[in-house]
C-alpha atoms as a PDB file:
ATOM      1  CA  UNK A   1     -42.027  48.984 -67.776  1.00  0.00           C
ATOM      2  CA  UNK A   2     -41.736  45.638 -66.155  1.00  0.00           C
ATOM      3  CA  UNK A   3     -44.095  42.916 -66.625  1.00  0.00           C
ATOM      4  CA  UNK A   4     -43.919  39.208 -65.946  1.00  0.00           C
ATOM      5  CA  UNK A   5     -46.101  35.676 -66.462  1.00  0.00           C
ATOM      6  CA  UNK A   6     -46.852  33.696 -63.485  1.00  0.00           C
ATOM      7  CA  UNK A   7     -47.506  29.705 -64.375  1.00  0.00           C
ATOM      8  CA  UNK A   8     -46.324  26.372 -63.911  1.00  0.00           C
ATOM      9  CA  UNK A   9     -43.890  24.458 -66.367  1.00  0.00           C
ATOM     10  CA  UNK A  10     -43.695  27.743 -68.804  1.00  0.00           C
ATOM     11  CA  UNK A  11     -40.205  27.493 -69.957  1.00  0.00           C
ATOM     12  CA  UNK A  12     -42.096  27.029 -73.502  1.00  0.00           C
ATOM     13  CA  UNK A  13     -44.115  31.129 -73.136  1.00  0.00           C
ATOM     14  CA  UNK A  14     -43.718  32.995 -76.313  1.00  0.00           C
ATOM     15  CA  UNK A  15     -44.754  35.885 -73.858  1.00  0.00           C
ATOM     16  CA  UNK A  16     -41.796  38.020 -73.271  1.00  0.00           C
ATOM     17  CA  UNK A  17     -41.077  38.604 -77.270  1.00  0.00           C
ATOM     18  CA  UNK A  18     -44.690  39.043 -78.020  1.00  0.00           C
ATOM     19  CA  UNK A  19     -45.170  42.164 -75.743  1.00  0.00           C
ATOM     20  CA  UNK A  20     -42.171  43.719 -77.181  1.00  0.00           C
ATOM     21  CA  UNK A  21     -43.174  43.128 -80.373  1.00  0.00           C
ATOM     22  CA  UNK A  22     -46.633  44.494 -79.063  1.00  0.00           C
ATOM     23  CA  UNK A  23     -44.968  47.876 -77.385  1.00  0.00           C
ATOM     24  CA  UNK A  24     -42.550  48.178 -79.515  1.00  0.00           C
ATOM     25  CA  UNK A  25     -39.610  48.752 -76.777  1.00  0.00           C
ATOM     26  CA  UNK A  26     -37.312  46.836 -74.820  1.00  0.00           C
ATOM     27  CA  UNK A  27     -39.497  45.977 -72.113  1.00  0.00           C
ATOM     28  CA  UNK A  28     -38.220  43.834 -69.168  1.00  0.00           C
ATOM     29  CA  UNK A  29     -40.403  40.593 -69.129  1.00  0.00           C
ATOM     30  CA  UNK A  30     -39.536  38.132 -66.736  1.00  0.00           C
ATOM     31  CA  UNK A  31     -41.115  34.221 -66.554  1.00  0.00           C
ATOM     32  CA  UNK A  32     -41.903  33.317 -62.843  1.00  0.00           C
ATOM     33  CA  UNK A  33     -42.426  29.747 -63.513  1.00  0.00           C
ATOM     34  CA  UNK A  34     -43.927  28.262 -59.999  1.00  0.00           C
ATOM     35  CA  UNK A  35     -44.496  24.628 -58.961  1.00  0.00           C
ATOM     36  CA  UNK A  36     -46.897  24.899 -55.996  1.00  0.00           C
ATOM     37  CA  UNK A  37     -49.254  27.102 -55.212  1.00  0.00           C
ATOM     38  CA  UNK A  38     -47.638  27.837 -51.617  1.00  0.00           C
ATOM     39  CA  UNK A  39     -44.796  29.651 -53.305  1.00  0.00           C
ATOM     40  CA  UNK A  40     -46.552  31.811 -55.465  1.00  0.00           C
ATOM     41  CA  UNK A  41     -46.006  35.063 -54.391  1.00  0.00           C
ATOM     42  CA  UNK A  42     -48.657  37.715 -52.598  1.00  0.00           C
ATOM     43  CA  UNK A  43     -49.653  40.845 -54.605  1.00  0.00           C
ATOM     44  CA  UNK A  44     -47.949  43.709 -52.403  1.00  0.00           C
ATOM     45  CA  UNK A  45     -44.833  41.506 -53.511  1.00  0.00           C
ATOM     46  CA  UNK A  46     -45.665  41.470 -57.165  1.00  0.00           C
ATOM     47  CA  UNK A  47     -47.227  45.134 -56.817  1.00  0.00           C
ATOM     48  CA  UNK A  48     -43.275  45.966 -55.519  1.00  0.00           C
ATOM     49  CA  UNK A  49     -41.701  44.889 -58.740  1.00  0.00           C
ATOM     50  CA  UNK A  50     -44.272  44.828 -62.027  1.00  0.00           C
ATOM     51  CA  UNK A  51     -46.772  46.934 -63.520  1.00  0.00           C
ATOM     52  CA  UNK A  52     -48.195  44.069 -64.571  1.00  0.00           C
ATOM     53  CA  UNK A  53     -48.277  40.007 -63.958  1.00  0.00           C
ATOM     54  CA  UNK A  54     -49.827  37.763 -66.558  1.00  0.00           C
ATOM     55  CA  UNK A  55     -51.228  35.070 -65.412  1.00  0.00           C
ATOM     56  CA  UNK A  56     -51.753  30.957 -66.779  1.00  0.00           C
ATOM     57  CA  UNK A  57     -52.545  27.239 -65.081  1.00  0.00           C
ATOM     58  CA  UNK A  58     -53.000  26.359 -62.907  1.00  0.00           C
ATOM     59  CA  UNK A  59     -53.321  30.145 -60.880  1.00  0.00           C
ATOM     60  CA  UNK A  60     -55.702  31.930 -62.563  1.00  0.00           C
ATOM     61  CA  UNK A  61     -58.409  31.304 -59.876  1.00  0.00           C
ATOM     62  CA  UNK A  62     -55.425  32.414 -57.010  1.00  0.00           C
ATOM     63  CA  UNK A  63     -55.848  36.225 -56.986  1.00  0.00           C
ATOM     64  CA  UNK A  64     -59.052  36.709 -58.174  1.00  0.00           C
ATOM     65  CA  UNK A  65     -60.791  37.306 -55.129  1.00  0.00           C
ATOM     66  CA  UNK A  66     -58.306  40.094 -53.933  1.00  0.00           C
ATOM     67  CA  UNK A  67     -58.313  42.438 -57.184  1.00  0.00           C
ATOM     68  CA  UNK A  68     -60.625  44.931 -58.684  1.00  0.00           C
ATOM     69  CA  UNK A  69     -62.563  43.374 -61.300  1.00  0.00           C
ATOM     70  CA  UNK A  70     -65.185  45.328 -63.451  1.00  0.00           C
ATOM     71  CA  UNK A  71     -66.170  42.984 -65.953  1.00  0.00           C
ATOM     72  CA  UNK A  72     -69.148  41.027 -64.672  1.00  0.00           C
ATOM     73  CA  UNK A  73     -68.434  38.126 -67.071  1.00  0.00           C
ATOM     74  CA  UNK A  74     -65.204  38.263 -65.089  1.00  0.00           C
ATOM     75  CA  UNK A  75     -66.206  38.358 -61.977  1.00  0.00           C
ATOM     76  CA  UNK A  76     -68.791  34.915 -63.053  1.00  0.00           C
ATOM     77  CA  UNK A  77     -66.059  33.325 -64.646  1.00  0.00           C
ATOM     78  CA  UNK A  78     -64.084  33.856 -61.168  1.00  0.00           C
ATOM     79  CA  UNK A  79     -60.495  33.365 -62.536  1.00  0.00           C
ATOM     80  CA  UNK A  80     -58.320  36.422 -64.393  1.00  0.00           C
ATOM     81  CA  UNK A  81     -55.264  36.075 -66.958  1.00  0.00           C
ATOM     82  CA  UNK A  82     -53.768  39.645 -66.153  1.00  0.00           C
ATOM     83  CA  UNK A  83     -53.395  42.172 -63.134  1.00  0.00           C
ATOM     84  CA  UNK A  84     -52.735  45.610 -63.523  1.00  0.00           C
ATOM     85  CA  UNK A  85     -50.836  47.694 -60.857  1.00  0.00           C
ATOM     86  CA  UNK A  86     -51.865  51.380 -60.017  1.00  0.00           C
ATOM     87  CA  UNK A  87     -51.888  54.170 -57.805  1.00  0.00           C
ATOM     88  CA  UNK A  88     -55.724  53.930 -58.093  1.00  0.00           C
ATOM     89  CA  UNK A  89     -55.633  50.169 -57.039  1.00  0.00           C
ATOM     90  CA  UNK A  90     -54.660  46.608 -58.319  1.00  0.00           C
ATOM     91  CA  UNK A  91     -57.126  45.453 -61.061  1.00  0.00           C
ATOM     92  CA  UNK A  92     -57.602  41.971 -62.463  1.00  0.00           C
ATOM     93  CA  UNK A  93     -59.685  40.787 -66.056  1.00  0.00           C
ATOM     94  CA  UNK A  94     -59.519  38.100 -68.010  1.00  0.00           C
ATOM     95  CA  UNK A  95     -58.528  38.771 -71.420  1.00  0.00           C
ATOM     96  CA  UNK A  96     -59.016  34.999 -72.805  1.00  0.00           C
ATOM     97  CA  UNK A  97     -62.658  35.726 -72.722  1.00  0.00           C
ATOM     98  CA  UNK A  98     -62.224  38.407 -75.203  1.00  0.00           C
ATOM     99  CA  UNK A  99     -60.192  35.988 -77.424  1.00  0.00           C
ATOM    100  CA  UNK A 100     -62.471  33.533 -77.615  1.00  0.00           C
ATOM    101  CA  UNK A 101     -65.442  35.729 -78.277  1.00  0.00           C
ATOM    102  CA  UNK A 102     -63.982  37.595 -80.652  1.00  0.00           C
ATOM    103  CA  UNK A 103     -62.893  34.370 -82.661  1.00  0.00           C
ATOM    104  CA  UNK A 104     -66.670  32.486 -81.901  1.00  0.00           C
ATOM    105  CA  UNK A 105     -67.920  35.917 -83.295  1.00  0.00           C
ATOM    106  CA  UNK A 106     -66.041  35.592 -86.624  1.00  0.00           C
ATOM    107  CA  UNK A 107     -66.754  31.717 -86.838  1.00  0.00           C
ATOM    108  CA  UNK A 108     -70.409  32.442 -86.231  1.00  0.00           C
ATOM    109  CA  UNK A 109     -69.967  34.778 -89.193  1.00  0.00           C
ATOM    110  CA  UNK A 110     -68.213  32.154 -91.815  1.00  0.00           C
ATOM    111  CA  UNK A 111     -70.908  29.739 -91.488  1.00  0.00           C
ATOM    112  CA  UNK A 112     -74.445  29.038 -91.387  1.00  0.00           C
ATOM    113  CA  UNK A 113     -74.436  27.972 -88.106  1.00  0.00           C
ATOM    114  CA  UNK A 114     -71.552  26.158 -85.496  1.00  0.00           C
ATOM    115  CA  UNK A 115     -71.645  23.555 -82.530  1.00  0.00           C
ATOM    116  CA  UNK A 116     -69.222  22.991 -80.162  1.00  0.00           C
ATOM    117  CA  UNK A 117     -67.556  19.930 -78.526  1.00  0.00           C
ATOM    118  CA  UNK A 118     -65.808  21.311 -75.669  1.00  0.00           C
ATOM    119  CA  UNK A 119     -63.022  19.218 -73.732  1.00  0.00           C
ATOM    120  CA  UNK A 120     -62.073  19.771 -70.500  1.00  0.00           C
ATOM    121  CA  UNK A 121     -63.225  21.086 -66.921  1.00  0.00           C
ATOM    122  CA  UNK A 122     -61.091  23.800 -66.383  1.00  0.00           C
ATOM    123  CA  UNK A 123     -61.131  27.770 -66.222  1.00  0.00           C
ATOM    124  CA  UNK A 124     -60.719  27.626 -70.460  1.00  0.00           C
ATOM    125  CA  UNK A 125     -63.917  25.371 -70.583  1.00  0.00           C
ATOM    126  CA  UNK A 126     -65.771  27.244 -68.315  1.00  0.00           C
ATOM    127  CA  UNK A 127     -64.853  30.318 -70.132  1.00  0.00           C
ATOM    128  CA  UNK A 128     -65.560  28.790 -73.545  1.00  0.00           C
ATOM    129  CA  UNK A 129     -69.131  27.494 -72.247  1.00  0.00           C
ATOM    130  CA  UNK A 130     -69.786  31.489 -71.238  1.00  0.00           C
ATOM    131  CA  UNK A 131     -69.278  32.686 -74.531  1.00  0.00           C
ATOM    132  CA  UNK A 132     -71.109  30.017 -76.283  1.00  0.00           C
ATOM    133  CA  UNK A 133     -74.195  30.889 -73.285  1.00  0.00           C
ATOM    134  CA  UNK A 134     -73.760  34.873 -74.614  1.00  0.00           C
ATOM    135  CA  UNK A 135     -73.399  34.229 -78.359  1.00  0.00           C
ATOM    136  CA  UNK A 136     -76.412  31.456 -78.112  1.00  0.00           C
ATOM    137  CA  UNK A 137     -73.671  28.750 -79.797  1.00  0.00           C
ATOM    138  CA  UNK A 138     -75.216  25.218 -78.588  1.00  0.00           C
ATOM    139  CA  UNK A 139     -72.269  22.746 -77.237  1.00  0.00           C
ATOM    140  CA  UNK A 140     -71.605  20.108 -74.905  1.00  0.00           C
ATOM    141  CA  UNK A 141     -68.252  19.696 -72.579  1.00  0.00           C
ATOM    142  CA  UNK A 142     -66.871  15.825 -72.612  1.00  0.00           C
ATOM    143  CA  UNK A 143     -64.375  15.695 -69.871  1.00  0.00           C
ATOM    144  CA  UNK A 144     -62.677  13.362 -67.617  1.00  0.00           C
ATOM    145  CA  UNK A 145     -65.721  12.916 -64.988  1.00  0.00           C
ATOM    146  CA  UNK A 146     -67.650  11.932 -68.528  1.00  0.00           C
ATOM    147  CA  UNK A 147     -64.852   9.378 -69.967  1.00  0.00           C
ATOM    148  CA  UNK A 148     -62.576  11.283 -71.899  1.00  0.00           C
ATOM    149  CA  UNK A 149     -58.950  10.253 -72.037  1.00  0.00           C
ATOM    150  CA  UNK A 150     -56.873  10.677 -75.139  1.00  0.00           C
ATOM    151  CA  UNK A 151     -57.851   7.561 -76.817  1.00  0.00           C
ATOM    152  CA  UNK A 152     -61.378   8.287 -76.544  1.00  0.00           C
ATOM    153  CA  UNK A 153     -63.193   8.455 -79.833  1.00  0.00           C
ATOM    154  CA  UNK A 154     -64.984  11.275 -81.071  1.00  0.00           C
ATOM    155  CA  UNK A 155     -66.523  10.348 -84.313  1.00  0.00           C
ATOM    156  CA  UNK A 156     -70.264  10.455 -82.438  1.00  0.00           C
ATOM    157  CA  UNK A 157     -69.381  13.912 -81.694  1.00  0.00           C
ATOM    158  CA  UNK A 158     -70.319  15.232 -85.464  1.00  0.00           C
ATOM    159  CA  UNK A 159     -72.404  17.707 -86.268  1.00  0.00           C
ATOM    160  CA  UNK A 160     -72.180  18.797 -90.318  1.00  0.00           C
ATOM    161  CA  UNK A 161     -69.914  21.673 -91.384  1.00  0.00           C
ATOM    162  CA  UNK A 162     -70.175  23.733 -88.231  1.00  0.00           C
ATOM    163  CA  UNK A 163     -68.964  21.402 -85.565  1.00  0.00           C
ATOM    164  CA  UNK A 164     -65.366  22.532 -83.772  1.00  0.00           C
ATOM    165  CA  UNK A 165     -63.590  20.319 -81.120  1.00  0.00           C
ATOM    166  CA  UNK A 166     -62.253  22.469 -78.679  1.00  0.00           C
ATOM    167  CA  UNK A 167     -59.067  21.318 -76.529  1.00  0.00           C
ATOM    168  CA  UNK A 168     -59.643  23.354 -73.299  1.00  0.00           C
ATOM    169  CA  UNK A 169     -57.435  20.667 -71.587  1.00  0.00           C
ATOM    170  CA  UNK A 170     -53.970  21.202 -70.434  1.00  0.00           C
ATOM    171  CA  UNK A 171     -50.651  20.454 -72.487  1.00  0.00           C
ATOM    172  CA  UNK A 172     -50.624  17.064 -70.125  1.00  0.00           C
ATOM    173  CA  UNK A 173     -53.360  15.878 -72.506  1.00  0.00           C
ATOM    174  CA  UNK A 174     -52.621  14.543 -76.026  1.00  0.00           C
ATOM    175  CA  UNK A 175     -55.795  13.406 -78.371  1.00  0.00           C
ATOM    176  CA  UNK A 176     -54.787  10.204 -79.902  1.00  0.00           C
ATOM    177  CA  UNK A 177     -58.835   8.757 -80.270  1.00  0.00           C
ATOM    178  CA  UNK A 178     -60.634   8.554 -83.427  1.00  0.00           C
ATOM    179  CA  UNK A 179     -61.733  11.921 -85.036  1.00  0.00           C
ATOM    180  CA  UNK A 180     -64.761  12.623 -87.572  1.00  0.00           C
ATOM    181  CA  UNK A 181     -62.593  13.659 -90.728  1.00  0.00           C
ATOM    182  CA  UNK A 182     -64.686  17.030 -91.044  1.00  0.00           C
ATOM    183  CA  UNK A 183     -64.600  17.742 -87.787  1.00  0.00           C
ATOM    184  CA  UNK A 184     -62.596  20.972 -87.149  1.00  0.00           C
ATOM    185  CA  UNK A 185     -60.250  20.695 -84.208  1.00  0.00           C
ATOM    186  CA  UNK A 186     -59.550  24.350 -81.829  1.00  0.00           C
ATOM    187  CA  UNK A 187     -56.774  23.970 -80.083  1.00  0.00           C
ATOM    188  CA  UNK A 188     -56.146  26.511 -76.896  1.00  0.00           C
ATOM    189  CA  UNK A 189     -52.351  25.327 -76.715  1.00  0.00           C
ATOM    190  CA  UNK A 190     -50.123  26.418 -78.771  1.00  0.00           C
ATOM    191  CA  UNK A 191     -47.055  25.346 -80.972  1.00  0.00           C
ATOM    192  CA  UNK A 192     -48.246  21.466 -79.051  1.00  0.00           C
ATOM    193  CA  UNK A 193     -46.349  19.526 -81.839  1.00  0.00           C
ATOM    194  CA  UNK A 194     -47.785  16.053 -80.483  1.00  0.00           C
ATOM    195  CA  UNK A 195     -51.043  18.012 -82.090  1.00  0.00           C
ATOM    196  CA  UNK A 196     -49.847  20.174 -84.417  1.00  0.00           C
ATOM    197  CA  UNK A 197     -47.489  16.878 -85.525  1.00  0.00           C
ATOM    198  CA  UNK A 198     -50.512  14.648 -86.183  1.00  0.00           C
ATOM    199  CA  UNK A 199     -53.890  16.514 -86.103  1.00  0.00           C
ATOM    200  CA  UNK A 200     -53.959  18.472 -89.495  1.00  0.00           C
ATOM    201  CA  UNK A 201     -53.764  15.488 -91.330  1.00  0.00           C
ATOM    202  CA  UNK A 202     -56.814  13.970 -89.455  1.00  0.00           C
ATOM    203  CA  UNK A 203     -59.443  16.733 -89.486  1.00  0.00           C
ATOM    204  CA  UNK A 204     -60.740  19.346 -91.926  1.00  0.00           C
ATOM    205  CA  UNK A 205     -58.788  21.550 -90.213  1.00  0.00           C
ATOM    206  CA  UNK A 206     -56.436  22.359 -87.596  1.00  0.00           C
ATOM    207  CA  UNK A 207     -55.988  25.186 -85.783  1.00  0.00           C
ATOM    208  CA  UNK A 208     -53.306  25.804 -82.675  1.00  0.00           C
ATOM    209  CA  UNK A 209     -53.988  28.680 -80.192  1.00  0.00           C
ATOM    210  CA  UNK A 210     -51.377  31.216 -81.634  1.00  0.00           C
ATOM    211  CA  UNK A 211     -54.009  33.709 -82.616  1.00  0.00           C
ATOM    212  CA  UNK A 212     -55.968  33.715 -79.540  1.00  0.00           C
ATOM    213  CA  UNK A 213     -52.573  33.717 -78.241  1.00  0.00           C
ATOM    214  CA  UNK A 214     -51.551  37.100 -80.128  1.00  0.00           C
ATOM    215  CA  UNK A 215     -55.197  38.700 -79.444  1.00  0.00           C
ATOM    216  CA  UNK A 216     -55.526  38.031 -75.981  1.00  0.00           C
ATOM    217  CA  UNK A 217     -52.169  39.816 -75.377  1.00  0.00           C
ATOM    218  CA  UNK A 218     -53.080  42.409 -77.337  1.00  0.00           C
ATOM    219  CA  UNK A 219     -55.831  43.355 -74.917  1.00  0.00           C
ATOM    220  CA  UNK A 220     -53.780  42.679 -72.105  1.00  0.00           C
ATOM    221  CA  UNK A 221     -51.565  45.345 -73.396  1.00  0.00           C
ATOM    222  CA  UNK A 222     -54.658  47.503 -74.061  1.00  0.00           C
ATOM    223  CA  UNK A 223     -55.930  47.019 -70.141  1.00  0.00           C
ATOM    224  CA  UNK A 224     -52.504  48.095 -69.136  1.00  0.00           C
ATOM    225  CA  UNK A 225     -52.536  50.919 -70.735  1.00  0.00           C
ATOM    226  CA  UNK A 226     -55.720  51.904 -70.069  1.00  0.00           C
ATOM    227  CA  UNK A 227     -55.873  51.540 -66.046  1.00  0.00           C
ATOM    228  CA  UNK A 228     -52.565  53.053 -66.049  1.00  0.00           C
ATOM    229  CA  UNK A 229     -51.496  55.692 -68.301  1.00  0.00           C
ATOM    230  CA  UNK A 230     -48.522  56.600 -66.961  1.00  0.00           C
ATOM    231  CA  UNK A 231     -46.796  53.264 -68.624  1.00  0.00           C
ATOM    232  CA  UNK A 232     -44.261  54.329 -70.798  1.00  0.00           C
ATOM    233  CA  UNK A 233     -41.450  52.609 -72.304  1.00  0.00           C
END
């Protein structure tokens, strides 16, 4: 099997040990780290050489048009994390969507009731405001167009117990503005040690996208698998 992760600036991807650890084998993995969007490669040419391609920023919007998609919260969203290539076709999802419900869905669960503060304007925001639309989670996106830079404060932004700050925004953007103490803080990046450096000691809690990370690849794996069984080690 031969897979590979298409982004920009991904030197950093835990990716290729984390889907051996995930099948178990040693799988050929290979980081195609592209800086613009001209070079990225078509799909006949990734179709020639991987079963798979993951996907991250800024290109998950780039081959969504031109795969199979049977998700319809997909094919709203209009942007897909992993491609699968088979005899019976090429087929795209998006398997950040079912990290972030499935973690929403346990949060929801934990406490009497949550409210988001969502930054950012990209695919991860849009995705987040999707789940909070299907799990009825109230929230409100603060972005650039609004304000936000990384100094802004966010102590107005409080609401009791069950409010989480989620960082939808890219690794180019590092909080540095006031905070609510209990505020919980969600952050989609991962291992970001100018958050993970200063953040837990600010917030009620902390948490870096490692498990959405691990879960999302897990069902990755699964959507390999299950559009192509053939994949074998």
């Amino acid at each position: 099997m031969k897979f590979a992760l298409i982004g920009k600036s991904i030197s950093h991807s835990l990716s290729p040990k984390m889907y051996r650890d995930i099948f178990q084998c040693e799988l050929e993995y290979e980081l195609l780290d592209i800086q613009d969007e001209k070079d990225l490669p078509t799909l006949s040419q990734l179709a020639s050489r991987y079963d798979g391609v993951n996907i991250t920023s800024p290109y998950k919007k780039v081959y969504a048009d031109s795969v199979i998609i049977d998700s319809p919260d997909v094919a709203k969203l209009g942007a897909i994390n992993t491609i699968s290539f088979t005899e019976e076709g090429i087929f795209g999802t998006n398997t950040d969507l079912i990290a972030v419900e499935q973690i929403l869905r346990h949060q929801q669960m934990a406490s009497d009731s949550i409210h988001l503060t969502i930054l950012g304007s990209g695919v991860m925001a849009k995705l987040t405001t999707l789940v909070c639309d299907k799990l009825q989670i109230p929230y409100e996106v603060f972005d650039r167009a609004l304000g936000l830079t990384s100094s802004t404060s966010l102590t107005n932004f409080n609401y009791g117990p069950g409010h989480i700050v989620v960082n939808a925004c890219s690794r180019d953007f590092i909080f540095t503005g006031e905070i609510h103490p209990d505020s919980q803080f969600w952050d989609y990046n991962y291992n970001f040690l100018p958050h993970k450096n200063t953040l837990p000691f600010r917030v009620k809690t902390y948490t870096d996208g490692q498990e959405m990370l691990w879960i999302q690849a897990n069902a990755a794996a699964e959507f390999w698998q299950r559009t192509n069984p053939k994949l074998k080690c």
